[in-house]
Protein backbone atom coordinates (compact mmCIF):
# COMPACT_ATOMS: atom_id res chain seq x y z
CA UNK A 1 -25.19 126.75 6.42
CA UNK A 2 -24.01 124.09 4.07
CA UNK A 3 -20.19 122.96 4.33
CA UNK A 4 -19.00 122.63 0.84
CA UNK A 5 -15.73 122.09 -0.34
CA UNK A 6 -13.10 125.26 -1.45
CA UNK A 7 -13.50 125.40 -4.97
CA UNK A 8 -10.27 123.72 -6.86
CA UNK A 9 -8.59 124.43 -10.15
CA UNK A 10 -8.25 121.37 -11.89
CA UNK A 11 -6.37 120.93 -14.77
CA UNK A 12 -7.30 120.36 -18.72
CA UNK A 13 -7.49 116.55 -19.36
CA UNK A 14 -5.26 116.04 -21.38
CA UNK A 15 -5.34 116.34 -25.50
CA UNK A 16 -6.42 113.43 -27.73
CA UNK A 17 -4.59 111.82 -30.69
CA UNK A 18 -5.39 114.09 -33.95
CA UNK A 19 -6.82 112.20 -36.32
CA UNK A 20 -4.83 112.90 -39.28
CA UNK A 21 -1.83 111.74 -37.48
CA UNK A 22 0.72 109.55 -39.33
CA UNK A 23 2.61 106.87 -37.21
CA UNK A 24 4.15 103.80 -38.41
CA UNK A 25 3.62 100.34 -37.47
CA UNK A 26 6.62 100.27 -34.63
CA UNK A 27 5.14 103.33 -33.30
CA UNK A 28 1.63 102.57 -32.19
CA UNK A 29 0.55 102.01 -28.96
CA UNK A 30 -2.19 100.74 -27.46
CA UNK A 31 -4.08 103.54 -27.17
CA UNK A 32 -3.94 104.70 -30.65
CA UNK A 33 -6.17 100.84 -31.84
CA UNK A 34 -8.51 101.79 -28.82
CA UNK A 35 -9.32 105.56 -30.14
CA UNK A 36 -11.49 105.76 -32.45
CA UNK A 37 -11.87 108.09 -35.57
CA UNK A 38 -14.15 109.00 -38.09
CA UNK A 39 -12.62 107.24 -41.14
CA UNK A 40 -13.04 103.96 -39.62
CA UNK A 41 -16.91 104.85 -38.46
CA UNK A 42 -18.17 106.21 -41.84
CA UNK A 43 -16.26 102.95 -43.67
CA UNK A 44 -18.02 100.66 -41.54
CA UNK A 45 -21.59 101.92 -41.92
CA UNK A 46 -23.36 101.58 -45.73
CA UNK A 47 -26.56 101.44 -46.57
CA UNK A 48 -27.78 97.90 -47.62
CA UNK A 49 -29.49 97.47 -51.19
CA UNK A 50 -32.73 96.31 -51.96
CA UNK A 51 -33.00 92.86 -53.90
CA UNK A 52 -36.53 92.86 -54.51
CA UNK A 53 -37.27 93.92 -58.03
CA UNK A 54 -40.71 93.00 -58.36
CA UNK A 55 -43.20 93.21 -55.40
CA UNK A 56 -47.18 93.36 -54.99
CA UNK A 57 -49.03 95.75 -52.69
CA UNK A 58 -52.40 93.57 -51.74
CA UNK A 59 -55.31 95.96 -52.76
CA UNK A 60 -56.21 94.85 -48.73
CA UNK A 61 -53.51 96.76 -47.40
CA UNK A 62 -54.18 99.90 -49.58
């Protein structure tokens, strides 16, 4: 015989920002530089090119 607790409805946490969401400059709070979204993620992270145009594979390594 195990005491648990009675089981309690708690509520939905509550909604997030939608991303598309327009708000001027006098209108954001803290919260909205502190969520983030995807348009600032997929901005952020690019692939970086490769400089070397002419390389040599050692006929050791092969």
């Amino acid at each position: 015989m195990q005491n648990q607790p009675p089981a309690v409805d708690l509520p939905p946490p509550p909604s997030q920002l939608p991303a598309n969401i327009h708000i001027t400059r006098n209108e954001r709070t803290l919260r909205y530089y502190v969520l983030p979204n995807l348009k600032m993620v997929q901005g952020s992270i690019t692939r970086l090119a490769i400089t070397a145009n002419n390389f040599e594979i050692k006929p050791a390594i092969i």
